[in-house]
Each structure stands twice: as structure tokens, then as C-alpha cells.
N, C-alpha and C. Protein backbone atom coordinates (compact mmCIF):
# COMPACT_ATOMS: atom_id res chain seq x y z
N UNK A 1 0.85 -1.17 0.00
CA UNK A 1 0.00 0.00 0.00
C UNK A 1 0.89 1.23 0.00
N UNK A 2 0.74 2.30 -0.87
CA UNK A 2 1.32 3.47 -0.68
C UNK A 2 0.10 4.89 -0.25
N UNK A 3 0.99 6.00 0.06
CA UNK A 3 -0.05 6.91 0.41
C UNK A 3 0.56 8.01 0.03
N UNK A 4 -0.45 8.99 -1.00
CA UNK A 4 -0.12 10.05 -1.36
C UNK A 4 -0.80 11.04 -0.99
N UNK A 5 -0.50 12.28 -0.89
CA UNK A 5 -1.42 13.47 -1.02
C UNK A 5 -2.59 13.57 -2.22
N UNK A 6 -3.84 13.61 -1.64
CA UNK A 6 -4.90 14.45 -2.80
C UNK A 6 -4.32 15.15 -3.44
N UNK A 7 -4.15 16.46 -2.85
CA UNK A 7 -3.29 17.63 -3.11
C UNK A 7 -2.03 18.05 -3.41
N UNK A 8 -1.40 18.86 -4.18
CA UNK A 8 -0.24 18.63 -3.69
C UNK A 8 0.05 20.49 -2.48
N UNK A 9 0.73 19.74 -1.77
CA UNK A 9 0.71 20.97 -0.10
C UNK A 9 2.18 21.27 -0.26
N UNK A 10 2.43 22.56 0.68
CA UNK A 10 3.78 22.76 0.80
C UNK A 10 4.29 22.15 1.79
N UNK A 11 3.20 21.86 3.08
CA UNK A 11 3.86 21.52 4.00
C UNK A 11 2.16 20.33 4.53
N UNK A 12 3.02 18.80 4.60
CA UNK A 12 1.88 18.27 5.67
C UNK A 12 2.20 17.33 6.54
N UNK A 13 0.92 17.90 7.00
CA UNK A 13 0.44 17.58 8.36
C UNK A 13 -0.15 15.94 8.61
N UNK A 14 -0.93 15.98 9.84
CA UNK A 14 -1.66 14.82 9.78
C UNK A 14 -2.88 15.33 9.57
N UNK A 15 -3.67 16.13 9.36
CA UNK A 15 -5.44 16.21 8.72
C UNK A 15 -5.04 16.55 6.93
N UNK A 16 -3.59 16.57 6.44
CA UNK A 16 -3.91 16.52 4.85
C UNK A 16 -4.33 15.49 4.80
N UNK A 17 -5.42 15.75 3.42
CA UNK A 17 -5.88 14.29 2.67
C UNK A 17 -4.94 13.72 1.90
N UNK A 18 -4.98 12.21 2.07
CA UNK A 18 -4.08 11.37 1.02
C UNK A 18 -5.13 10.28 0.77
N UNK A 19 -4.26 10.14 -0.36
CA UNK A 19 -5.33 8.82 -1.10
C UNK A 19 -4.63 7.44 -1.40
N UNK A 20 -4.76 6.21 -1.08
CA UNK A 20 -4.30 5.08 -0.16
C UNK A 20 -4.74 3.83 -2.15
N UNK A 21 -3.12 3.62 -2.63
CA UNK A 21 -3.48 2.84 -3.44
C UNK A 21 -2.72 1.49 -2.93
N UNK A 22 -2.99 0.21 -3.59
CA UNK A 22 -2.39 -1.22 -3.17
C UNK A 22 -1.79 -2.01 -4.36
N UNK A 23 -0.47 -1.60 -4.52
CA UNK A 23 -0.08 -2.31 -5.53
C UNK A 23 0.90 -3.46 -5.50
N UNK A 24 0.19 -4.18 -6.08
CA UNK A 24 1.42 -5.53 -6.01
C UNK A 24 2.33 -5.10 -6.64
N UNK A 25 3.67 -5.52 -5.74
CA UNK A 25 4.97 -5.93 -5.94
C UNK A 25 5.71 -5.79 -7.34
N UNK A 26 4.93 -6.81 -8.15
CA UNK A 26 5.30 -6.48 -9.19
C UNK A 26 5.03 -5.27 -10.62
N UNK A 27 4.23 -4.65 -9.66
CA UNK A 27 3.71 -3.54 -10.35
C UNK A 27 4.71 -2.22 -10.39
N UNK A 28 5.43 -2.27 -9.34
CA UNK A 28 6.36 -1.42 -8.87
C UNK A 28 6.92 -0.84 -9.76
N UNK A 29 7.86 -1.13 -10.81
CA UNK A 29 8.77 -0.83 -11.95
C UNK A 29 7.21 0.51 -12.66
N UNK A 30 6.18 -0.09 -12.61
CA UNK A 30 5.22 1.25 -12.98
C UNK A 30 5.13 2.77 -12.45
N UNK A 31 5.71 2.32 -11.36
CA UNK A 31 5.51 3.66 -10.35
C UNK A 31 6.52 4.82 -10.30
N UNK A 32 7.76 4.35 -11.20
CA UNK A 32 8.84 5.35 -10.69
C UNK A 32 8.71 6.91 -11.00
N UNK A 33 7.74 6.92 -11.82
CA UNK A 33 7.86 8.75 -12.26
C UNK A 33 7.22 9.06 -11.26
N UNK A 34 6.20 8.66 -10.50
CA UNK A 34 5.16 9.05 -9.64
C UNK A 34 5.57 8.83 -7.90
N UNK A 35 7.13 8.33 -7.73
CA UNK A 35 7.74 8.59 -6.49
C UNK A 35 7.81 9.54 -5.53
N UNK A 36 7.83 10.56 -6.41
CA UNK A 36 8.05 11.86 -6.05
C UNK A 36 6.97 12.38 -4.92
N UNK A 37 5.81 11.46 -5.47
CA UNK A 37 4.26 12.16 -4.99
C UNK A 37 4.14 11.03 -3.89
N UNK A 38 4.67 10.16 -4.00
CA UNK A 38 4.38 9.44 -2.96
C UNK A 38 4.83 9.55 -1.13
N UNK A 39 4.29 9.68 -0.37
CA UNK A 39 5.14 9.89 1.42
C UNK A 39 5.13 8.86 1.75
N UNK A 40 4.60 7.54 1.32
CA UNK A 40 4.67 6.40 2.65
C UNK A 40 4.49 5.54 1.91
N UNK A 41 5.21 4.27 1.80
CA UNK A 41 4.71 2.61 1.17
C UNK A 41 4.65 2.19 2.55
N UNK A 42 3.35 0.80 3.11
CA UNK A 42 3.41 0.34 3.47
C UNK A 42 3.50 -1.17 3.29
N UNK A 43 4.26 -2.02 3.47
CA UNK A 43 4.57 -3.40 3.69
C UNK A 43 4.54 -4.47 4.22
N UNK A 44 3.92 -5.18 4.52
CA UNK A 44 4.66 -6.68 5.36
C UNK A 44 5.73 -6.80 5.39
N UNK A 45 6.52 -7.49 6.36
CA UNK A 45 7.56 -7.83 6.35
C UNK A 45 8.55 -8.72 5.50
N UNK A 46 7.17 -9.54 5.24
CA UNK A 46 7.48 -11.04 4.39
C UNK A 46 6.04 -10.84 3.99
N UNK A 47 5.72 -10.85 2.26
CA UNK A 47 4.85 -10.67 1.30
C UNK A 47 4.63 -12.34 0.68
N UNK A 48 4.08 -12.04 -0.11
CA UNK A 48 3.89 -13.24 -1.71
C UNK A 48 4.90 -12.92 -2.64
N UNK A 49 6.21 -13.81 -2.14
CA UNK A 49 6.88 -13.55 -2.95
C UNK A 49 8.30 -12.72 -2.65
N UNK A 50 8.06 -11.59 -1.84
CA UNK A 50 8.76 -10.50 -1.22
C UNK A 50 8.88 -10.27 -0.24
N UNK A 51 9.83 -9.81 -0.03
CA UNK A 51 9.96 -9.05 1.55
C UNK A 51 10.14 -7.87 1.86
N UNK A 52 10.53 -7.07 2.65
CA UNK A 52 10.40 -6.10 2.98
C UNK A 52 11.71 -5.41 2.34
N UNK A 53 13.13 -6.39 2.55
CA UNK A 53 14.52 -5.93 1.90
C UNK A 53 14.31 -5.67 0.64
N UNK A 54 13.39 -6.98 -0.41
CA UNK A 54 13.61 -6.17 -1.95
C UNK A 54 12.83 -5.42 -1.80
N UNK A 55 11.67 -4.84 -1.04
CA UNK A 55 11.44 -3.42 -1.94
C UNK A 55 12.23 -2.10 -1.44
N UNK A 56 12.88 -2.47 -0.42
CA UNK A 56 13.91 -1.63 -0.25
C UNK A 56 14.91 -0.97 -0.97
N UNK A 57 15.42 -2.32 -1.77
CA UNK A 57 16.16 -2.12 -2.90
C UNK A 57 15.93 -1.60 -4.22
N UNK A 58 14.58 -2.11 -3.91
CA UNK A 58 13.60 -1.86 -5.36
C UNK A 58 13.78 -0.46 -5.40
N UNK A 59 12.92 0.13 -4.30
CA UNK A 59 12.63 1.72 -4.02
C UNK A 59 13.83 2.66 -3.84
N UNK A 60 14.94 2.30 -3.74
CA UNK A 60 16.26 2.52 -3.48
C UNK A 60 16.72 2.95 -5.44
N UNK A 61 17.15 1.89 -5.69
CA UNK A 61 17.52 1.82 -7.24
C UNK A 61 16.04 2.44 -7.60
N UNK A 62 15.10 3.00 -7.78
CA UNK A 62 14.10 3.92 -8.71
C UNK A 62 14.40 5.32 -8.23
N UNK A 63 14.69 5.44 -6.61
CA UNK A 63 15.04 7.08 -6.54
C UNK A 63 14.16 7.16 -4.97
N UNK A 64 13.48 6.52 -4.85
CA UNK A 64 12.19 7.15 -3.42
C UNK A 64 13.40 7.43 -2.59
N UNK A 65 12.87 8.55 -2.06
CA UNK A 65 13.43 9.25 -0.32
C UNK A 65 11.97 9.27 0.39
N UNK A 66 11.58 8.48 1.09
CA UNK A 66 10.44 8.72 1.38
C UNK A 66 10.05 7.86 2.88
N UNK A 67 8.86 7.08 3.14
CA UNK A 67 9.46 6.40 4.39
C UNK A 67 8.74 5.21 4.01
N UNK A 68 8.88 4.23 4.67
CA UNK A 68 8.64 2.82 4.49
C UNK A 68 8.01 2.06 5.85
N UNK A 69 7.33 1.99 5.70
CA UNK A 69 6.72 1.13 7.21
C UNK A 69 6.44 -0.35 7.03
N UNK A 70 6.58 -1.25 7.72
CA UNK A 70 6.91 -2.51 8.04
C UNK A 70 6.11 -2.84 8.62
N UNK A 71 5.38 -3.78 8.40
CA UNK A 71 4.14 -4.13 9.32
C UNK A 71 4.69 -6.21 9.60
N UNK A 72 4.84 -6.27 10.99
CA UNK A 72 4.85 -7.68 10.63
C UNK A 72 4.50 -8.27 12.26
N UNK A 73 4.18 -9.51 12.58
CA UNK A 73 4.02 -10.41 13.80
C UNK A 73 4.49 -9.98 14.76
N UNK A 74 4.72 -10.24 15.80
CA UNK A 74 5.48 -10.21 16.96
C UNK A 74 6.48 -10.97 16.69
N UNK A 75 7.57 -10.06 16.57
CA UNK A 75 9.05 -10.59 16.16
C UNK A 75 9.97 -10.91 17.84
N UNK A 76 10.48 -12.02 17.67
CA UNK A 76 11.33 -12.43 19.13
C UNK A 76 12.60 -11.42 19.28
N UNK A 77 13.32 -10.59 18.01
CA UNK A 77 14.00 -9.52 18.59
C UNK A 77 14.16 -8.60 17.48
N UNK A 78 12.91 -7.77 18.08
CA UNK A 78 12.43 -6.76 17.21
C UNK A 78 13.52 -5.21 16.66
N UNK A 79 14.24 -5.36 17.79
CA UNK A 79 15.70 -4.79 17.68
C UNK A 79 16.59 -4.44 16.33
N UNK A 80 17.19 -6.13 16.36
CA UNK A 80 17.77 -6.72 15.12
C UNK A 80 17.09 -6.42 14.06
N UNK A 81 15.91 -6.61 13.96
CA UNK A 81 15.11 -6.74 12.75
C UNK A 81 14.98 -5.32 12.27
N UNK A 82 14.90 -4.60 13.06
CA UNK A 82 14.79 -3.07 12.31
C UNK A 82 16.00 -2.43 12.23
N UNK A 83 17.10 -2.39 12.94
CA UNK A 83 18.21 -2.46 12.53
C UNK A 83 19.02 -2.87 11.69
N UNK A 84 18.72 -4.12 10.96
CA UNK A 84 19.02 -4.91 9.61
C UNK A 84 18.27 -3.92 8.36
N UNK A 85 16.43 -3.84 9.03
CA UNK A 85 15.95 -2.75 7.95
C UNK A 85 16.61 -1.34 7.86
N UNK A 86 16.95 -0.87 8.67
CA UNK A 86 17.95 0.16 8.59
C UNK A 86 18.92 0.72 8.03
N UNK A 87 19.69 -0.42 8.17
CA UNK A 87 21.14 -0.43 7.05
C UNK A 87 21.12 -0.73 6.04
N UNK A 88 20.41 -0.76 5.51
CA UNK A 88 19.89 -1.28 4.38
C UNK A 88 19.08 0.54 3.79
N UNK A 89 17.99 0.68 4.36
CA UNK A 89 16.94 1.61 4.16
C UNK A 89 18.16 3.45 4.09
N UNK A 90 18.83 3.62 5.35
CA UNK A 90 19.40 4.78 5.82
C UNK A 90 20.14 5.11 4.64
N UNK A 91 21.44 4.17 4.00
CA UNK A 91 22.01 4.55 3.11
C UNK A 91 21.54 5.10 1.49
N UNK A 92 20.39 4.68 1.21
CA UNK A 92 19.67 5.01 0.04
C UNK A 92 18.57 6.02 0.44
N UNK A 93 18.15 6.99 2.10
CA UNK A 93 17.59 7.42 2.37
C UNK A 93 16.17 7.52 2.36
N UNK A 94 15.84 6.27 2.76
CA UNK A 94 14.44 5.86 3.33
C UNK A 94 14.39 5.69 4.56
N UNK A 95 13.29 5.80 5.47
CA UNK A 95 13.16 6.49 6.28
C UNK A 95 12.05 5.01 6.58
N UNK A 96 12.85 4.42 7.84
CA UNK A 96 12.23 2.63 8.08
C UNK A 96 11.70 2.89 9.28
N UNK A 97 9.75 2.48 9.71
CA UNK A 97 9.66 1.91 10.50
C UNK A 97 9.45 0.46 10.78
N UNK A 98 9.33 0.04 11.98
CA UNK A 98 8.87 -1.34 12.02
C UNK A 98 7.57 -1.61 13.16
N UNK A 99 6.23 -1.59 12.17
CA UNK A 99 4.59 -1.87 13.28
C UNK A 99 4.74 -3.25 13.84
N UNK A 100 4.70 -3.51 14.94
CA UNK A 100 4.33 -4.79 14.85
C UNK A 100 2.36 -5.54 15.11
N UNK A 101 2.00 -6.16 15.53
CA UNK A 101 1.22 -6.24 15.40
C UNK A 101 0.65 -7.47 15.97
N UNK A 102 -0.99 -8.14 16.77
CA UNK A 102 -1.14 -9.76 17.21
C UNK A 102 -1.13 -10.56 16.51
């Protein structure tokens, strides 16, 4: 899932509107002109197919600076795991959280 602005704003907030699309994985390579507009992909950790590292890479090699959120289980050391997403995410300047979730 990614999330863009309706609008485009100079500056936002949390009451701008954005509009919430869901694209598979492999759709991705479609999206790169439209990075720009994008603020947030959200992810699983582990997809159909994917994980959270290739679209890292993915989004990395097309250009996004943007942020990436991680949605996955109750991880036994949730630490590591976002820290791995990190070093990975920081150097190509994406901006990693990690949700967890029951």
C-alpha cells in the first residue's frame, strides 16, 4: 500500500488528505515517475513472494526518499530486525519503521 497526497501541499500535516493505493509488488517498476508524490509505502515484512529488503532495494535503485513502514508479527527480537531494515533503508535514504502487530 502506498499513500499520497490528494493535493499537492507545501507543508503536511496529519489532517492533509491522502489517497491510499495497493499495488502488487510487481507492479512497482510502474511507479517510478510518480515517487516523487508518494510519502509512505506500506509493507509486510514477508509478502507473496517478497519481503520487505527487496522493496527496499527496489525503491532505493528507482530514486524514493520517502518512508517505508513494516508491518509484521510479533518478532522475538524486534531490535535486530529493524536495525538490519535500517542499514539497508538509511544509506539510500528511506526512512524505516517497524509496526508490529497480534
Amino acid at each position: 500500500m502506498l499513500l499520497k497526497p490528494i493535493t499537492p501541499v507545501a507543508t503536511l500535516t496529519p489532517f492533509s488528505p491522502f489517497r491510499s493505493d495497493i499495488v502488487p509488488f510487481d507492479d512497482l517498476p510502474t511507479l517510478s515517475a510518480d515517487l516523487a508524490d508518494i510519502d509512505l509505502f506500506i509493507t509486510p515484512l514477508i509478502g507473496a513472494g517478497f519481503d520487505a529488503f527487496d522493496l527496499l532495494h527496489h525503491l532505493g535503485k528507482a530514486g524514493f526518499r520517502g518512508r517505508l513502514r513494516v508491518m509484521s508479527k510479533r518478532l522475538q527480537d524486534r531490535a535486530v530486525v529493524l536495525n538490519d531494515l535500517r542499514s539497508v533503508g538509511d544509506p539510500l535514504g528511506i526512512v524505516v519503521e517497524l509496526r508490529e502487530y497480534q
